[in-house]
N, C-alpha and C. Protein backbone atom coordinates (compact mmCIF):
# COMPACT_ATOMS: atom_id res chain seq x y z
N UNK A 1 31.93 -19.07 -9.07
CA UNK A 1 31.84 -17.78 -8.41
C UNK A 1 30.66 -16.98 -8.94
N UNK A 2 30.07 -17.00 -10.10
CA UNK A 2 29.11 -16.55 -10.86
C UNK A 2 27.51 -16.84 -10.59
N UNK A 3 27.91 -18.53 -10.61
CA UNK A 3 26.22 -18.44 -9.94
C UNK A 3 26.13 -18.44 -8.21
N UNK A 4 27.27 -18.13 -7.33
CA UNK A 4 26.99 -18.40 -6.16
C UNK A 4 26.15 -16.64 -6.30
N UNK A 5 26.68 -15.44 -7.38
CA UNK A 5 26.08 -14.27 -7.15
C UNK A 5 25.00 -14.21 -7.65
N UNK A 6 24.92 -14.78 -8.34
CA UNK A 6 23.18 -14.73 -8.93
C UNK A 6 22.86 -15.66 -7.94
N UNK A 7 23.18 -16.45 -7.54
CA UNK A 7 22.27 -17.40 -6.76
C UNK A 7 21.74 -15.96 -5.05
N UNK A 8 22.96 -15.26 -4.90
CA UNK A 8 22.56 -14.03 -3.72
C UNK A 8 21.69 -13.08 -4.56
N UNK A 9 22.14 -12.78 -5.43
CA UNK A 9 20.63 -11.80 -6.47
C UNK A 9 19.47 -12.06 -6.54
N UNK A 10 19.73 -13.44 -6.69
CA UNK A 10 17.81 -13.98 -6.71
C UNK A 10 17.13 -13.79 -5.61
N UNK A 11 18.07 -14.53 -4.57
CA UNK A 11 17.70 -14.49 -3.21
C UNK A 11 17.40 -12.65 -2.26
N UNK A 12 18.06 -12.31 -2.94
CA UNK A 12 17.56 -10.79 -2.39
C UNK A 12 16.10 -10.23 -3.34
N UNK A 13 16.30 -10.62 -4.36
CA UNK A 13 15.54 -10.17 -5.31
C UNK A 13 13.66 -10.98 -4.84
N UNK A 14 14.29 -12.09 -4.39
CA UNK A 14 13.18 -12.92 -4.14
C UNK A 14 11.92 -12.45 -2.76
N UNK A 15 13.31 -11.52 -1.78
CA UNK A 15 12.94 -11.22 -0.44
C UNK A 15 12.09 -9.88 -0.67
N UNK A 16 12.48 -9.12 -1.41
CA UNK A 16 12.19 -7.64 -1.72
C UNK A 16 10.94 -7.87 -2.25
N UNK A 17 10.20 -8.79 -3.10
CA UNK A 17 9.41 -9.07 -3.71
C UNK A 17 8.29 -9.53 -2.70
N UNK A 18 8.82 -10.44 -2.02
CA UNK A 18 7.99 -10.79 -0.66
C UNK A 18 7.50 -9.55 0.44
N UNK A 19 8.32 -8.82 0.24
CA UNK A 19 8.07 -7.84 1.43
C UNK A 19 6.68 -6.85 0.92
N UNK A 20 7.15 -6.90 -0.59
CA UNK A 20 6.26 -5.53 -1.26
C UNK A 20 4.88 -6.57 -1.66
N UNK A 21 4.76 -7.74 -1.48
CA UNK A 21 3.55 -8.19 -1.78
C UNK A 21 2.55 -8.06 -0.33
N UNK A 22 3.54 -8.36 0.96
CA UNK A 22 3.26 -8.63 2.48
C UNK A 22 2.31 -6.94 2.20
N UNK A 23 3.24 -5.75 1.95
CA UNK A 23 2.68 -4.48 1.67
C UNK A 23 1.52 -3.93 1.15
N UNK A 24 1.23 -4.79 0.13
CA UNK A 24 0.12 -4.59 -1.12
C UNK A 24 -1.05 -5.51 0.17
N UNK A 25 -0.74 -6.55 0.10
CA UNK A 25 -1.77 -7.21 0.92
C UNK A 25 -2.60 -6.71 2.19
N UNK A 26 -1.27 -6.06 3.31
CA UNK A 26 -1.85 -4.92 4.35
C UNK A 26 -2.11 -3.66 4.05
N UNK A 27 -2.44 -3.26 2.85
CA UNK A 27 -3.30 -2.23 2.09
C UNK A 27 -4.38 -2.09 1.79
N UNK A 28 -4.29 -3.67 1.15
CA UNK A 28 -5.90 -4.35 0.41
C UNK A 28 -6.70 -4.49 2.07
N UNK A 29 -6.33 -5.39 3.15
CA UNK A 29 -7.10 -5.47 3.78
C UNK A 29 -7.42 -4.04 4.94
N UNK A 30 -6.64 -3.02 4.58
CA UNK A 30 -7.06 -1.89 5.31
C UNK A 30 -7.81 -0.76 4.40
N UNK A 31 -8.13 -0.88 3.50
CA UNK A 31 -9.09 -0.85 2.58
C UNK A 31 -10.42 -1.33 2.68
N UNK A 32 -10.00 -2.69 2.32
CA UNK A 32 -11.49 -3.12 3.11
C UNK A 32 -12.14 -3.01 3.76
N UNK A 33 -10.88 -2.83 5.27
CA UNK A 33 -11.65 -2.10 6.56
C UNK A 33 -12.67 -0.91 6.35
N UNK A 34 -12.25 -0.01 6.01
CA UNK A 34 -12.22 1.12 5.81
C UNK A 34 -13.73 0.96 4.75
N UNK A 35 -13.80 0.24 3.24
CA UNK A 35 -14.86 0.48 2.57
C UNK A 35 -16.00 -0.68 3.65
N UNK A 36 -15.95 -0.92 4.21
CA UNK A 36 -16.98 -2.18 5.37
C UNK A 36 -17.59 -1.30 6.97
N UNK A 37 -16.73 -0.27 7.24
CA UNK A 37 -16.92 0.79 8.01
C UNK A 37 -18.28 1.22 7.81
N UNK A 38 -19.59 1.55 8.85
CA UNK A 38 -20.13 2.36 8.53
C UNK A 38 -20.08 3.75 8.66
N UNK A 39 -20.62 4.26 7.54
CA UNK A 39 -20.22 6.03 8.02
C UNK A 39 -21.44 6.27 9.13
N UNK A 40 -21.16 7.52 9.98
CA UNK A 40 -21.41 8.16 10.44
C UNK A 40 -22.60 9.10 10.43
N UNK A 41 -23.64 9.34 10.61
CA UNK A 41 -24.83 9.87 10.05
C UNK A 41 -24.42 11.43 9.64
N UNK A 42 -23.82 12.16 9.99
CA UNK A 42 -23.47 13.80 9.76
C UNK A 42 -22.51 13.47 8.55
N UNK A 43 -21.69 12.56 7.84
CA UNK A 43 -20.76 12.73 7.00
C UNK A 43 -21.57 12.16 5.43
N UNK A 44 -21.21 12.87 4.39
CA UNK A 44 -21.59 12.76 3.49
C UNK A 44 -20.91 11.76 2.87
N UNK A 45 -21.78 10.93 1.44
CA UNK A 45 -21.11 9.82 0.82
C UNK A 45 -19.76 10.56 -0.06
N UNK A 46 -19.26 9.85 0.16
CA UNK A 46 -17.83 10.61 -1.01
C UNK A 46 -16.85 11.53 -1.13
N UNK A 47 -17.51 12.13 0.52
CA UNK A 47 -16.37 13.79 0.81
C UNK A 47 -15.42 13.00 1.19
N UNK A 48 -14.38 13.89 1.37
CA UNK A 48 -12.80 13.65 1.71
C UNK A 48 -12.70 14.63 2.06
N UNK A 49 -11.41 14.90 3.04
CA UNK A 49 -10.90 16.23 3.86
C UNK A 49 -9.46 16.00 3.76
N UNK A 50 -9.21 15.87 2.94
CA UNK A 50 -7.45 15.68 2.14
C UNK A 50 -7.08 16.86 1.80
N UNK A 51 -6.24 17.44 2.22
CA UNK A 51 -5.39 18.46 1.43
C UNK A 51 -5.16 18.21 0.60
N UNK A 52 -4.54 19.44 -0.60
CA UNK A 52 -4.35 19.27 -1.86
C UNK A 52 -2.94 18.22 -1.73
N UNK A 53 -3.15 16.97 -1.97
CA UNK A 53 -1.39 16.70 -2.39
C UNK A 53 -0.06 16.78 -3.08
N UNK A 54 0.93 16.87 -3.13
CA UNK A 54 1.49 17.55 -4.20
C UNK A 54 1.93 16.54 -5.54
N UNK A 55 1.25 15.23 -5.33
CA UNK A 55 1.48 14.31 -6.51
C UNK A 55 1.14 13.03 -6.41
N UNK A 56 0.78 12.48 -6.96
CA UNK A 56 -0.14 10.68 -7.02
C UNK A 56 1.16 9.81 -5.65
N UNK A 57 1.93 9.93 -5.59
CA UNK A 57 2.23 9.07 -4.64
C UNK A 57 2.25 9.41 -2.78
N UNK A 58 2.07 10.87 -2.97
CA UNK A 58 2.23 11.21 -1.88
C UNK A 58 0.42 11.39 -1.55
N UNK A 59 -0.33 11.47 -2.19
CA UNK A 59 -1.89 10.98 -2.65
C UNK A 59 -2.12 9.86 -2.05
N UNK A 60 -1.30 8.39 -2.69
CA UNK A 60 -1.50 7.11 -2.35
C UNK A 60 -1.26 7.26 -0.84
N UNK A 61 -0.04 7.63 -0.50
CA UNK A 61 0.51 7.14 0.89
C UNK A 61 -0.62 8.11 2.01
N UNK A 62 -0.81 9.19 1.86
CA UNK A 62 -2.09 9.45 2.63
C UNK A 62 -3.34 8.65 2.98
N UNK A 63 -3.67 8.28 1.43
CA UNK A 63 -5.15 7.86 1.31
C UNK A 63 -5.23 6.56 1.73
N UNK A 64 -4.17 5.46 1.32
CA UNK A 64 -4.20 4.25 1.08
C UNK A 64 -3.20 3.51 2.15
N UNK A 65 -2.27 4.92 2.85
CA UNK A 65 -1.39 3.57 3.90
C UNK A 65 -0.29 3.36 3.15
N UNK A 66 0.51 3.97 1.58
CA UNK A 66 1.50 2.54 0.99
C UNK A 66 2.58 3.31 1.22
């Protein structure tokens, strides 16, 4: 009865892991997009038009998509 639950722990544990890598990966390549883009002749190198955010993750999920 013990390892049939670890054997479902792993297996969830295994899926969750998959999902958040699938995540990281469609980040990296929308990133890329994004640094491979050319800018625009009127926009300057390095500005951003981000509101202040109210903390590094809500930062990430703006900037980065996560």
């Amino acid at each position: 009865m013990a390892g049939n639950i670890n054997n479902k722990i792993g297996k969830l544990k295994d899926m969750a892991i998959g999902r958040c890598r699938e995540r990281i990966e469609q980040a990296a390549c929308k990133a890329k997009e994004l640094m491979n883009r050319p800018k625009p002749e009127g926009e300057k190198e390095g500005t951003t038009d981000y509101p202040q955010p109210s903390g590094i993750t809500s930062f990430l999920k703006k900037r980065h998509g996560l």
